[in-house]
Protein backbone atom coordinates (compact mmCIF):
# COMPACT_ATOMS: atom_id res chain seq x y z
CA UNK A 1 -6.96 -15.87 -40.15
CA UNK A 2 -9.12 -17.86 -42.22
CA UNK A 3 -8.95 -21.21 -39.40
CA UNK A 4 -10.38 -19.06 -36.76
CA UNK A 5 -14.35 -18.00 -38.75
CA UNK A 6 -16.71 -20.19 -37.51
CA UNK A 7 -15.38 -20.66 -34.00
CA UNK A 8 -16.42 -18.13 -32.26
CA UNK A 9 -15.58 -20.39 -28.96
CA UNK A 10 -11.81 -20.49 -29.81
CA UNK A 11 -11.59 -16.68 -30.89
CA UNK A 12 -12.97 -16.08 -27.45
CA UNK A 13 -10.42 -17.84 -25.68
CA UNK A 14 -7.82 -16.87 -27.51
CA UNK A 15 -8.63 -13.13 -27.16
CA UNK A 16 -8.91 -13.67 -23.23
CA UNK A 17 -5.91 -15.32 -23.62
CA UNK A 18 -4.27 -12.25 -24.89
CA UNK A 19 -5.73 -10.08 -22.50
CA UNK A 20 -4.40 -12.10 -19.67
CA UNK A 21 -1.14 -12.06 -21.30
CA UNK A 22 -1.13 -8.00 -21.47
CA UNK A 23 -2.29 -7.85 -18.03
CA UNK A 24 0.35 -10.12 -16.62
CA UNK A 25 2.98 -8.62 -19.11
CA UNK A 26 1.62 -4.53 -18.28
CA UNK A 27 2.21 -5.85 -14.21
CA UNK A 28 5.73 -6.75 -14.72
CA UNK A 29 6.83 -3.93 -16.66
CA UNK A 30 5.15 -1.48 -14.07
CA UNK A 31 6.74 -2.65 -11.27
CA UNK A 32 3.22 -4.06 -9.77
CA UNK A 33 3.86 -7.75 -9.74
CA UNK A 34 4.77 -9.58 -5.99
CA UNK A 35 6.57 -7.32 -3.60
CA UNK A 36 9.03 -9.26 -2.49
CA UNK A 37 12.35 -8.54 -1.59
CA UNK A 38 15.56 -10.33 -0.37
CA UNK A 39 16.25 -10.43 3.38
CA UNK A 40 19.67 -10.89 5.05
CA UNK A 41 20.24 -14.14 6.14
CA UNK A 42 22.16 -13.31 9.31
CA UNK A 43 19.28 -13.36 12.32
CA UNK A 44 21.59 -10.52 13.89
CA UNK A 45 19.95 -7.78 11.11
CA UNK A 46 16.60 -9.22 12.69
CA UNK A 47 17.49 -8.47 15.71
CA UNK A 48 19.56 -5.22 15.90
CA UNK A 49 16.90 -3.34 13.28
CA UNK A 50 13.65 -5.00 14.80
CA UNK A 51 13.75 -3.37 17.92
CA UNK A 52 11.70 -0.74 17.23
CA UNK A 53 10.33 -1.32 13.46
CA UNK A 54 9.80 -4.09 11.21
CA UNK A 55 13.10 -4.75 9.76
CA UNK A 56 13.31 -3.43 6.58
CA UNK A 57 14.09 -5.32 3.22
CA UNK A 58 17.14 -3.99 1.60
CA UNK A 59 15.21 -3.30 -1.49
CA UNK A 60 13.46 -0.48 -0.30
CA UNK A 61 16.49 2.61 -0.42
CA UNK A 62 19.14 3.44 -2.43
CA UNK A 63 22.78 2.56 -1.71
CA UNK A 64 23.00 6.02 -0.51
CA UNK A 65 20.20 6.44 1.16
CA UNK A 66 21.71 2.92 3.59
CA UNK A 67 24.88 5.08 3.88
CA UNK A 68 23.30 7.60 5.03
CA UNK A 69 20.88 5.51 7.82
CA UNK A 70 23.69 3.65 8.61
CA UNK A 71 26.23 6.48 9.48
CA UNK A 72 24.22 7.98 12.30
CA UNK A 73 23.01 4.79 13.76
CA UNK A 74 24.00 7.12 17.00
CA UNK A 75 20.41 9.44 15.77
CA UNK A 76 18.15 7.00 14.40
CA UNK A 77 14.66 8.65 13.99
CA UNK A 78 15.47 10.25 17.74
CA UNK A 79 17.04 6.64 19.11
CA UNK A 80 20.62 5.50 19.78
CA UNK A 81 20.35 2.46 17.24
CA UNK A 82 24.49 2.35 17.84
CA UNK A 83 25.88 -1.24 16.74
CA UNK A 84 29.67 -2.61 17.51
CA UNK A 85 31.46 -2.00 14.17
CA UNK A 86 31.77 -5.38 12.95
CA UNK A 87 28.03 -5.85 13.32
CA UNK A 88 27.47 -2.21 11.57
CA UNK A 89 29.25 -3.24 8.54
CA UNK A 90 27.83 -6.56 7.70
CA UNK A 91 24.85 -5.15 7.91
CA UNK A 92 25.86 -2.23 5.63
CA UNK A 93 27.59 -4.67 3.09
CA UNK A 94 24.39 -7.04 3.17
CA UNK A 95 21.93 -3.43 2.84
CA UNK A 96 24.45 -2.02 -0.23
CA UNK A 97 24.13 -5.51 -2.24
CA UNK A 98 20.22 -5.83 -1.88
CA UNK A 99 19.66 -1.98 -2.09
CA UNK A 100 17.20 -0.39 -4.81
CA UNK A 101 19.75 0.82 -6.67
CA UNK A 102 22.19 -2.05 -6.61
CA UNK A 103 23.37 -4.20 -9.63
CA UNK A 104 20.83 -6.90 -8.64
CA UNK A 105 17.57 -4.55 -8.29
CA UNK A 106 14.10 -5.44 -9.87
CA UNK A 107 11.92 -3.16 -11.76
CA UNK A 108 9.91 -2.84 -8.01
CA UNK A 109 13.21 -2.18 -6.64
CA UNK A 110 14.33 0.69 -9.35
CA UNK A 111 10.63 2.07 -9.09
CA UNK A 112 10.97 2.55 -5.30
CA UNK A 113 14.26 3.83 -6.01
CA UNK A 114 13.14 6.63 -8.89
CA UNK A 115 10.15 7.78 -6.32
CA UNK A 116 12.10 8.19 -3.63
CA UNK A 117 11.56 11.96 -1.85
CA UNK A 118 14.85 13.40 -1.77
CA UNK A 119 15.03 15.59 1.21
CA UNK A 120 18.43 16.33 3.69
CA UNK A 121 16.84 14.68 6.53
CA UNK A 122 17.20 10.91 6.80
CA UNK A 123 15.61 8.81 4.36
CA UNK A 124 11.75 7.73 5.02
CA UNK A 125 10.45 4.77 2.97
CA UNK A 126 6.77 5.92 4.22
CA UNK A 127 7.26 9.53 2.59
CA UNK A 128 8.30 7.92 -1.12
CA UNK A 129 5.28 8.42 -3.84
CA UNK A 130 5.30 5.07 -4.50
CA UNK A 131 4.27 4.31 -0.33
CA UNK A 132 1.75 7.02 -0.29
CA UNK A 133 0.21 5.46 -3.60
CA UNK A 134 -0.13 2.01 -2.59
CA UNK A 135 -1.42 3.03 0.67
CA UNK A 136 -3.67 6.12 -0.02
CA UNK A 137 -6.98 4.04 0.28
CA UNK A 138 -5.89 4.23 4.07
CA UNK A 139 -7.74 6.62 6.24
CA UNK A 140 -4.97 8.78 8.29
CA UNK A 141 -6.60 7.51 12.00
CA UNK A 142 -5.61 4.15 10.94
CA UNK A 143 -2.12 4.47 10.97
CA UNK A 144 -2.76 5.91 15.26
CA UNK A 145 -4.60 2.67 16.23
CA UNK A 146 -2.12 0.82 19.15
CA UNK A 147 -2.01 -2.47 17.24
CA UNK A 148 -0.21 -0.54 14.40
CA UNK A 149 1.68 2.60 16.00
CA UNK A 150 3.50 4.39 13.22
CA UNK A 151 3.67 3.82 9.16
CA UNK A 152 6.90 2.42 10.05
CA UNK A 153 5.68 -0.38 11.66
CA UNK A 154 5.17 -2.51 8.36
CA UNK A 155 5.19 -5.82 10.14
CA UNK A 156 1.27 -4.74 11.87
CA UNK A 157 -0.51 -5.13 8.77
CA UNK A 158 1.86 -6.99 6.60
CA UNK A 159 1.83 -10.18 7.70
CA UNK A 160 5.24 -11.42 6.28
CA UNK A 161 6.94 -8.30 5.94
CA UNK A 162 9.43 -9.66 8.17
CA UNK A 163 10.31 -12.04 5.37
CA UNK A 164 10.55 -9.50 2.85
CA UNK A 165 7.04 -9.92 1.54
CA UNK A 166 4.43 -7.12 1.20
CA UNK A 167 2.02 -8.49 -1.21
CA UNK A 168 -1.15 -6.85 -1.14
CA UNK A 169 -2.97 -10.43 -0.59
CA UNK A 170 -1.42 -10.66 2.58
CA UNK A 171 -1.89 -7.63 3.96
CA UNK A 172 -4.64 -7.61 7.41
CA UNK A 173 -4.62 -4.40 8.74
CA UNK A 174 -5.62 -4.81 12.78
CA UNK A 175 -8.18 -3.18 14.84
């Protein structure tokens, strides 16, 4: 590398050129680069799983783990989330394609998928390691303020998680 002695301007940039590189490179191998996820087009997924919690991008359980949330809709958490069965199954088919596991999953989406708690109670995306990681720098009496309710409630401090964004730049966590 003969060219590069006597410019110590251009080895500079280069080598912060590198390091960018690595960083940007290390962020999309690890899973850490924009969260965001695939929502179902059909405003009836909106409006049958936003009831009670931000609707949740498909993205963020396993196929089985759908299955599972999706077969005792008549239970939900403690609620009767019960659909008609035409409704209940274009949802499931639209929650199976996008799911973490599916054929179309990103490295986020097999991360949240390898994390994932396995337990015999219903599936909880705010019990996976990789939830209580990216939100451990919150104190617990957060999550009990009125403006946000529950950890469930994604939608109170993620401003477009309703659009299947949860970037950490968007994120304004209420009083």
């Amino acid at each position: 590398m003969e060219w590069l002695r006597g410019r110590p301007y251009l080895t500079l940039w280069i080598a912060l050129a590198l390091t960018l590189l690595g960083i940007t490179v290390s962020q999309i191998d690890s899973g850490e680069g924009p969260a965001h996820f695939d929502m179902p087009p059909d405003p009836s997924f909106v409006k049958a799983c936003g009831r009670c919690h931000t609707p949740f991008a498909p993205g963020l359980l396993t196929v089985g783990e759908w299955n599972r949330v999706m077969d005792t809709l008549q239970d939900h958490y403690g609620d009767d989330a019960s659909l008609d069965g035409p409704s209940r199954l274009g949802i499931l088919r639209w929650l199976e394609e996008g799911a973490a596991d599916g054929p179309e999953a990103t490295r986020l989406m097999q991360r949240i998928a390898e994390t994932r708690v396995k337990t015999q109670d219903l599936p909880r995306i705010t019990i996976s390691r990789l939830f209580r990681y990216q939100h451990q720098e919150i104190p617990a009496h957060v999550w009990t303020r009125k403006s946000i309710g529950r950890m469930s409630h994604c939608g109170a401090c993620h401003i477009r998680a309703e659009t299947g964004r949860y970037d950490r730049d968007e994120v304004k966590i209420p009083r």
